[in-house]
Protein backbone atom coordinates (compact mmCIF):
# COMPACT_ATOMS: atom_id res chain seq x y z
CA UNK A 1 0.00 0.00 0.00
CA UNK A 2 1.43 2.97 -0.96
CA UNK A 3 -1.22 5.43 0.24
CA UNK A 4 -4.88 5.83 2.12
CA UNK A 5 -7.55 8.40 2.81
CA UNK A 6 -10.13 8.54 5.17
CA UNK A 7 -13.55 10.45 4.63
CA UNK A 8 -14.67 12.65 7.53
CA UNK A 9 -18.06 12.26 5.95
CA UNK A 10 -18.69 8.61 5.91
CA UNK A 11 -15.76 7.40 7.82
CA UNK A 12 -14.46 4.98 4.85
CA UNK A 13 -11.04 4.37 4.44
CA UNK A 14 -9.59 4.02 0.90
CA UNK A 15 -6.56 2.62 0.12
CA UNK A 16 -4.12 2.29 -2.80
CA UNK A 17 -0.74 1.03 -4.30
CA UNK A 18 1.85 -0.99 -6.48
CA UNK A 19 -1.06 -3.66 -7.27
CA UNK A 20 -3.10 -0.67 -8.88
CA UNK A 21 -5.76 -1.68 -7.43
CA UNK A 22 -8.31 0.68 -4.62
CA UNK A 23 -10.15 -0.50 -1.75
CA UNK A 24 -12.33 1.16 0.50
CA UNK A 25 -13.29 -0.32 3.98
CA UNK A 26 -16.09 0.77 6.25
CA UNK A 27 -16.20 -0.29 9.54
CA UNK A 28 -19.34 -2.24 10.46
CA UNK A 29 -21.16 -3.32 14.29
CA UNK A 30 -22.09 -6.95 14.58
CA UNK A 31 -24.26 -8.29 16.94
CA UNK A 32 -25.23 -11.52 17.04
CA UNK A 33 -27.74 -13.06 19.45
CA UNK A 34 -25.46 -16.31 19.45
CA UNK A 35 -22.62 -14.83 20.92
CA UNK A 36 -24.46 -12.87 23.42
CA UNK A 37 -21.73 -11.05 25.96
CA UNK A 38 -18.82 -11.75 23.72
CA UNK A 39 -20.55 -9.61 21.21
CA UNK A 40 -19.99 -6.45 23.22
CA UNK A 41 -16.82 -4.72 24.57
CA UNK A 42 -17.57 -2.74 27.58
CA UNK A 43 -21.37 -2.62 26.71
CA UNK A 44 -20.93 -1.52 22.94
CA UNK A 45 -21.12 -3.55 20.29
CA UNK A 46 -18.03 -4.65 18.65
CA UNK A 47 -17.08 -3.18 15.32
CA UNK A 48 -14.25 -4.73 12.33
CA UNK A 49 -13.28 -3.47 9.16
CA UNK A 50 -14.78 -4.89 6.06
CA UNK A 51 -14.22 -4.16 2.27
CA UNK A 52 -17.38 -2.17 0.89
CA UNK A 53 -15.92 -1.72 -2.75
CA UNK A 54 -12.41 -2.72 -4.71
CA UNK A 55 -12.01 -1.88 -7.94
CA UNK A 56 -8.90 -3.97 -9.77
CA UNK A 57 -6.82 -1.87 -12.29
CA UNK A 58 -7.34 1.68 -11.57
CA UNK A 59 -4.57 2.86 -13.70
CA UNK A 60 -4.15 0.18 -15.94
CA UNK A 61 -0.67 -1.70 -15.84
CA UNK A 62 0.75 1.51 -13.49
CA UNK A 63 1.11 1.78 -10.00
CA UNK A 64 -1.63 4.17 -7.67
CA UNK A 65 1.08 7.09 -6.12
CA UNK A 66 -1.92 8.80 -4.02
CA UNK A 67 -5.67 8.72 -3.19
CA UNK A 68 -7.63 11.20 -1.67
CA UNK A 69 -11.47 11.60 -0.54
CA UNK A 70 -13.03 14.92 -2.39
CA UNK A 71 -16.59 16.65 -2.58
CA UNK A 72 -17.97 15.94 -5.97
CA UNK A 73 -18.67 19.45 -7.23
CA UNK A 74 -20.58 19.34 -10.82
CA UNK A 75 -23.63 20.41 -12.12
CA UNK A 76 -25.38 16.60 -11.68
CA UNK A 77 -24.13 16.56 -7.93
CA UNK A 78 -25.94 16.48 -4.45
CA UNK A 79 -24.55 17.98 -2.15
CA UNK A 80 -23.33 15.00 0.28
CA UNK A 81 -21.21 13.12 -2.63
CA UNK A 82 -17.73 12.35 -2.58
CA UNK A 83 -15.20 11.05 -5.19
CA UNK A 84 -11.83 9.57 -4.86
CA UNK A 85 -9.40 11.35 -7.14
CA UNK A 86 -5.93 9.35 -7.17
CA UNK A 87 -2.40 9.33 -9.18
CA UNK A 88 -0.74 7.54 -10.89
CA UNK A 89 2.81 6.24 -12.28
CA UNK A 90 0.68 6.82 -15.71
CA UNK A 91 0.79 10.88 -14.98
CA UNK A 92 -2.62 10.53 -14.75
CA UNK A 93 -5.55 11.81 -12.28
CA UNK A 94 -8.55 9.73 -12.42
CA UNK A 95 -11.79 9.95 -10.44
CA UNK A 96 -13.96 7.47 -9.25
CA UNK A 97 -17.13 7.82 -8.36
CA UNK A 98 -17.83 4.99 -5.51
CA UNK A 99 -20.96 3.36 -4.59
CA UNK A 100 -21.58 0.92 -1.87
């Protein structure tokens, strides 16, 4: 991994590197009436990381450089979307529009 982002506004985590490939993670409560007490940690419920997109070849054959959570700002937008705008070994700045 070469670089990650995190997004004040949803509190994903993005990350990025030599593979060229992205990943975003959210992190996600689980309860489960199974496990009862060992599904809580001092009375809240436990929380993990999980992959909520990956998208394989971002930049082609070239490594991702950067990655970075933005507001999308165009005339189709609302006003709570975000983009991830990254780099590349390609000289190129893509942006991805991610939905989970």
């Amino acid at each position: 991994m070469y670089a990650a982002a995190w997004s004040a506004k949803s509190g994903r985590i993005a990350s990025a590197g030599g593979d060229g490939k992205i990943v975003v993670y959210e992190e996600k409560s689980f309860e489960d009436e199974t496990m009862h007490d060992s599904s809580t940690v001092n009375g809240e419920a436990k929380k993990e990381w999980v992959v909520a997109a990956e998208l394989q070849g971002a930049h082609g054959v070239y490594e991702i450089n950067s990655i970075l959570w933005c507001k999308r700002r165009d005339k189709d937008s609302r006003e709570d979307e975000e983009v991830l705008v990254t780099t590349g070994d390609d000289g190129i700045v893509n942006i991805f529009e991610i939905r989970v």
